[in-house]
C-alpha atoms as a PDB file:
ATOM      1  CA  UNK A   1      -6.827  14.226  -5.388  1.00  0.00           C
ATOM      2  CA  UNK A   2      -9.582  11.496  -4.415  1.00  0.00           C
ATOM      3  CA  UNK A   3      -8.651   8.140  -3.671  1.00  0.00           C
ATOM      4  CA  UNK A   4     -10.636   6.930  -6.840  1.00  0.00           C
ATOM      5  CA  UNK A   5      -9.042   9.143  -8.774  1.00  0.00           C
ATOM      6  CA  UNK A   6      -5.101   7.940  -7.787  1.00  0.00           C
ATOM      7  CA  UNK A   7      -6.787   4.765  -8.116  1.00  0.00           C
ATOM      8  CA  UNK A   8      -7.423   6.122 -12.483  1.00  0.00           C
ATOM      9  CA  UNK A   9      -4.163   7.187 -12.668  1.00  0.00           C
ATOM     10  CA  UNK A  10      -1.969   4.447 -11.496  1.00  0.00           C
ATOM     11  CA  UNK A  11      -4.551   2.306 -13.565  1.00  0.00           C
ATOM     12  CA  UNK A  12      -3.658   4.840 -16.772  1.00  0.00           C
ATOM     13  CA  UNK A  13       0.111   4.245 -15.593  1.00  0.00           C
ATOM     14  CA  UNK A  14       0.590   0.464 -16.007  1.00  0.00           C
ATOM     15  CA  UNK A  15      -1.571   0.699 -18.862  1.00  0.00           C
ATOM     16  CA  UNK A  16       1.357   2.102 -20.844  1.00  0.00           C
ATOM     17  CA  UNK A  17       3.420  -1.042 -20.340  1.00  0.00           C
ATOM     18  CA  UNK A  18       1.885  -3.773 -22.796  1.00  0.00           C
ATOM     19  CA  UNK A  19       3.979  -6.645 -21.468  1.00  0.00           C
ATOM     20  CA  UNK A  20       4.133  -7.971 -17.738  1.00  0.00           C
ATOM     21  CA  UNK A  21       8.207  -7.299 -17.839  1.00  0.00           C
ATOM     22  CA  UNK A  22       7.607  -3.736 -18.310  1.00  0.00           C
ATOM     23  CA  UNK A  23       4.994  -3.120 -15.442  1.00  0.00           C
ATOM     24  CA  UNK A  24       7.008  -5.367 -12.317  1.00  0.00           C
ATOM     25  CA  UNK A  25      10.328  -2.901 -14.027  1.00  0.00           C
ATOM     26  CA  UNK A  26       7.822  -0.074 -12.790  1.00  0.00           C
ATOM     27  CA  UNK A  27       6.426  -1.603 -10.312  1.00  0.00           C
ATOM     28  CA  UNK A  28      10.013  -2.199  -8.267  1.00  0.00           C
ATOM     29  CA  UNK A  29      11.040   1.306  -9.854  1.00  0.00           C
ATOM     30  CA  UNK A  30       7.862   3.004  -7.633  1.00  0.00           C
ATOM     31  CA  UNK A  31       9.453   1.253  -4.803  1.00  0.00           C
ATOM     32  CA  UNK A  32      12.819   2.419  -4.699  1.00  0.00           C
ATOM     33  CA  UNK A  33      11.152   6.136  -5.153  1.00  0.00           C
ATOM     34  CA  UNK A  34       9.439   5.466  -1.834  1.00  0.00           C
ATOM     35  CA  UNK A  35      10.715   7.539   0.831  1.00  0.00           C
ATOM     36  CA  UNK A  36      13.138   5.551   3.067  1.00  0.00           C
ATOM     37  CA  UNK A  37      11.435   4.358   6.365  1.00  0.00           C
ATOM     38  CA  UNK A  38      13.775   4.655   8.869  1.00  0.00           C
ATOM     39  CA  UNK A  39      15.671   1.850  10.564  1.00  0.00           C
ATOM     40  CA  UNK A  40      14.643   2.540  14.393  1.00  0.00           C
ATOM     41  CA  UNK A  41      10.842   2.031  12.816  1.00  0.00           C
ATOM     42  CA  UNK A  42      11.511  -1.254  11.050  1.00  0.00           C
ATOM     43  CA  UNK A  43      10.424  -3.488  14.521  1.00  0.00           C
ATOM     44  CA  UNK A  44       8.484  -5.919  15.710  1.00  0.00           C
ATOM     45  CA  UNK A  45       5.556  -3.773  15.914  1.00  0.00           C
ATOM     46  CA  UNK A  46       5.377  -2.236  12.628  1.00  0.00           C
ATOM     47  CA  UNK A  47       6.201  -5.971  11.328  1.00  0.00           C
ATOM     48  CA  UNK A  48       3.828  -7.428   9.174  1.00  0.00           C
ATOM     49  CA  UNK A  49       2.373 -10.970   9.605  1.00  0.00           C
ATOM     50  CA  UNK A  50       1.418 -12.981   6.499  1.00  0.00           C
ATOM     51  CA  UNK A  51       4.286 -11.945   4.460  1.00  0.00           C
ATOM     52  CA  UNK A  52       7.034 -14.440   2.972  1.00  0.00           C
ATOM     53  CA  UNK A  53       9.021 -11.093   2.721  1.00  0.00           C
ATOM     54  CA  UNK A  54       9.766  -8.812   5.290  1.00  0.00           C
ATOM     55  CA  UNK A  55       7.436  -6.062   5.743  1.00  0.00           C
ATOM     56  CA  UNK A  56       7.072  -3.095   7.870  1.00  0.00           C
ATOM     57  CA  UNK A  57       3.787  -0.292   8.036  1.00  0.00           C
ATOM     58  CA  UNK A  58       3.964   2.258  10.376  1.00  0.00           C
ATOM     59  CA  UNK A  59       0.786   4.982  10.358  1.00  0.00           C
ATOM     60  CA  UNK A  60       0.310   8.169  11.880  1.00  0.00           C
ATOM     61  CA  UNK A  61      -2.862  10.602  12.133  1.00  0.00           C
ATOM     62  CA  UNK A  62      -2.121  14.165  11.554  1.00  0.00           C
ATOM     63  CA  UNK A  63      -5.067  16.473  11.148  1.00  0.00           C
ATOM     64  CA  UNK A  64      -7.300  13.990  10.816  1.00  0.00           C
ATOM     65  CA  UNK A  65      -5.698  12.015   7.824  1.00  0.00           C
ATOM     66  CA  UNK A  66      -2.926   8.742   7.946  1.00  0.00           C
ATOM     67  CA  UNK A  67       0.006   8.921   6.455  1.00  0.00           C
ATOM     68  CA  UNK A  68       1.698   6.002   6.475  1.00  0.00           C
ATOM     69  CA  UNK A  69       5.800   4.917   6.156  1.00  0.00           C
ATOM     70  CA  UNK A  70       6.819   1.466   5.017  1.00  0.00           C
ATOM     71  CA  UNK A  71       9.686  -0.989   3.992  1.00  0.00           C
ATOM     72  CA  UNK A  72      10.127  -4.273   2.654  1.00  0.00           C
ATOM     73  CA  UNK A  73      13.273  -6.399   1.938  1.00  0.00           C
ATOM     74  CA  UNK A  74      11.753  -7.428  -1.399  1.00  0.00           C
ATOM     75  CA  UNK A  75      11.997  -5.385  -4.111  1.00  0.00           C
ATOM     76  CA  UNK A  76       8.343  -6.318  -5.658  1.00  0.00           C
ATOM     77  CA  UNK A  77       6.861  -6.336  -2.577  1.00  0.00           C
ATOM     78  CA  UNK A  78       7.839  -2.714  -1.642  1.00  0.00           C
ATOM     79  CA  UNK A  79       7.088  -1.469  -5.074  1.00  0.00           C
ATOM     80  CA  UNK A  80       3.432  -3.325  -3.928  1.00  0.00           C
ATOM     81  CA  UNK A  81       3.509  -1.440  -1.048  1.00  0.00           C
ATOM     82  CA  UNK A  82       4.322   1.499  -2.665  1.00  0.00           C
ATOM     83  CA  UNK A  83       1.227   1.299  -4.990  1.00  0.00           C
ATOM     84  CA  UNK A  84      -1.076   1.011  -1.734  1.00  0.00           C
ATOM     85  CA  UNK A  85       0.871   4.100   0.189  1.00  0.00           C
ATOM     86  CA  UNK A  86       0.362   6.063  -3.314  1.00  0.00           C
ATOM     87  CA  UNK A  87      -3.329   5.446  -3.145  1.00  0.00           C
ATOM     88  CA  UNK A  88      -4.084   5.672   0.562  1.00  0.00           C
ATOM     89  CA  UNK A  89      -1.787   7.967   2.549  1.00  0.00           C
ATOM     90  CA  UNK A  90      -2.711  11.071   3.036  1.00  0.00           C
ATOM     91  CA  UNK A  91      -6.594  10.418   3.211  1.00  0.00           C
ATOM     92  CA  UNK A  92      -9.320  10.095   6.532  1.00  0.00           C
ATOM     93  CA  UNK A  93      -9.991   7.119   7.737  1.00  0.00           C
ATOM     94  CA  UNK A  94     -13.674   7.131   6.085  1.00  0.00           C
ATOM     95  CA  UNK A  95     -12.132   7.377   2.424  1.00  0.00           C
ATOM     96  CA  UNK A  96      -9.732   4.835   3.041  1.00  0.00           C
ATOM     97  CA  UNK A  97     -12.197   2.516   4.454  1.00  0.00           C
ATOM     98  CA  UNK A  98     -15.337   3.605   1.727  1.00  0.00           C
ATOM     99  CA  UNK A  99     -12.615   2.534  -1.314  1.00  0.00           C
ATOM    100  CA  UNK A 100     -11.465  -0.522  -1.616  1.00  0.00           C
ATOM    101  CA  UNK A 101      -8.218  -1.593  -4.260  1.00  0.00           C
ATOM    102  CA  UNK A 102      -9.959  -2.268  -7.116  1.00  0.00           C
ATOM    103  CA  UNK A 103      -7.315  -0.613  -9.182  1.00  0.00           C
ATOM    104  CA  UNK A 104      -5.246  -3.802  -8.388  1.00  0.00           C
ATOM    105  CA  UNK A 105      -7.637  -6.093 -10.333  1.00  0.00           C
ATOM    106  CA  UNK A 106      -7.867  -3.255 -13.327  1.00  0.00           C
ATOM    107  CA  UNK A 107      -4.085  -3.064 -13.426  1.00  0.00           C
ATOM    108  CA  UNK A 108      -3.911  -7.503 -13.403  1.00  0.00           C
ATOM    109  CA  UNK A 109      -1.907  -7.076 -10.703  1.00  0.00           C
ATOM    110  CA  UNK A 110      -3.587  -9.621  -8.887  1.00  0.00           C
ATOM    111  CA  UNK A 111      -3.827 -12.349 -12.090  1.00  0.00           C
ATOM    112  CA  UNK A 112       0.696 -11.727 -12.067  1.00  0.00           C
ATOM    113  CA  UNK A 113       1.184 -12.648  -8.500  1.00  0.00           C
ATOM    114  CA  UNK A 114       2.448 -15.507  -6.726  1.00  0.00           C
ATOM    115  CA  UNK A 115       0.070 -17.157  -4.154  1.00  0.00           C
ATOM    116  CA  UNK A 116       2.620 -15.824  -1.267  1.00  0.00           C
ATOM    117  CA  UNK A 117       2.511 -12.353  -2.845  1.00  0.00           C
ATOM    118  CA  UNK A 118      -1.245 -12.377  -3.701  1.00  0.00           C
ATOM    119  CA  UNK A 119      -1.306 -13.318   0.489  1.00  0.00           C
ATOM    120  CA  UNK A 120       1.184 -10.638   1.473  1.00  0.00           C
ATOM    121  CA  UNK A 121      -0.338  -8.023  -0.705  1.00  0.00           C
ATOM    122  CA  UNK A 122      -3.766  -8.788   0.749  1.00  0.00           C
ATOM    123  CA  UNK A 123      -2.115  -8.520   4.488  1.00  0.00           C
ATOM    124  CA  UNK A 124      -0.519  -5.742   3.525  1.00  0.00           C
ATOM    125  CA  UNK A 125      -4.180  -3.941   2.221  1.00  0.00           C
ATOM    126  CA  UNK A 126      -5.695  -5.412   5.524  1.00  0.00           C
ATOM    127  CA  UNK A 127      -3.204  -3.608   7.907  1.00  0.00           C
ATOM    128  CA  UNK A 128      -4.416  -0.315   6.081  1.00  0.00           C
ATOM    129  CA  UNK A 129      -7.559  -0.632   6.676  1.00  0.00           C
ATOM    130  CA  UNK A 130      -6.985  -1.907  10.250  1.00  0.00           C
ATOM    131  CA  UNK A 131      -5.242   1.502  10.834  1.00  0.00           C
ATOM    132  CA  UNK A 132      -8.070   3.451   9.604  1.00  0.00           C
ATOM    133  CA  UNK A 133     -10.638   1.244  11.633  1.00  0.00           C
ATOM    134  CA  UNK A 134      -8.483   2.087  14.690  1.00  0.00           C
ATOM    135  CA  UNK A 135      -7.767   5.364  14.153  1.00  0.00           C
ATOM    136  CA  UNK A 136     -11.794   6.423  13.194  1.00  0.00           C
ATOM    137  CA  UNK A 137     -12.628   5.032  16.461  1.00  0.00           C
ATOM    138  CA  UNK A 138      -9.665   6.783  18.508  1.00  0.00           C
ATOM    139  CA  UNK A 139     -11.387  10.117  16.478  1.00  0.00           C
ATOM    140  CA  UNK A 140     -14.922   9.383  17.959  1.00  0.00           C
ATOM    141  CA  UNK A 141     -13.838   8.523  21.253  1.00  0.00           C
ATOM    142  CA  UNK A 142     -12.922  12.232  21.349  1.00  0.00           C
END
């Protein structure tokens, strides 16, 4: 499945809920289904800067796609996280860095958000793309 198209589908998703009570329920709900990240990873260097919560992003290349593992001590802010890992691991650098989250906008995800979570979730989205960035030019140093 294409980035664009998980992008549809989580858009389709919160479109069920009509009230804002209903989507952060699913929202923290798609969090706790995240696969645990394991303790020994939750350091300093997969720490996230620009977060009020604690956050954690770890990302490895296999094949030529990132998968990524994260964590947060916030229950919102992981199921956020979790929404960005559903879209974006799993795919090459070039697709994560040719599609940007609009699906956050189209879900209102953005418009719901406190200032410090509108902050982390754009620190969080930034440490994605940083990943791909670095590992497309570890690829063409090859």
């Amino acid at each position: 499945m294409t980035i664009a198209e998980k992008q549809k589908k989580l858009v389709e998703e919160f479109e069920q809920y009509t009230d804002w009570e209903e989507r952060y329920k699913h929202l923290i709900e798609l969090g706790r289904q995240m696969p645990e990240m394991s303790e020994e990873l939750k350091i300093d260097k997969y720490k996230l800067d620009g977060c009020q919560s604690q956050v954690w992003i770890k990302a490895e290349l296999k094949d030529g796609k990132i998968y990524f593992v994260a964590d947060s001590d916030a229950a919102i802010v992981k199921g956020l996280i979790a929404l960005l890992l559903k879209v974006y691991s799993g795919h090459t650098p070039d697709e994560i860095l040719s599609n940007p989250p609009e699906f956050l906008k189209q879900i209102g995800i953005d418009k719901h958000l406190s200032p410090t979570r509108k902050n982390g979730l754009a620190a969080m989205m930034k440490q994605i793309q940083m990943y791909a960035v670095a590992f497309k030019t570890l690829a063409g140093k090859k």
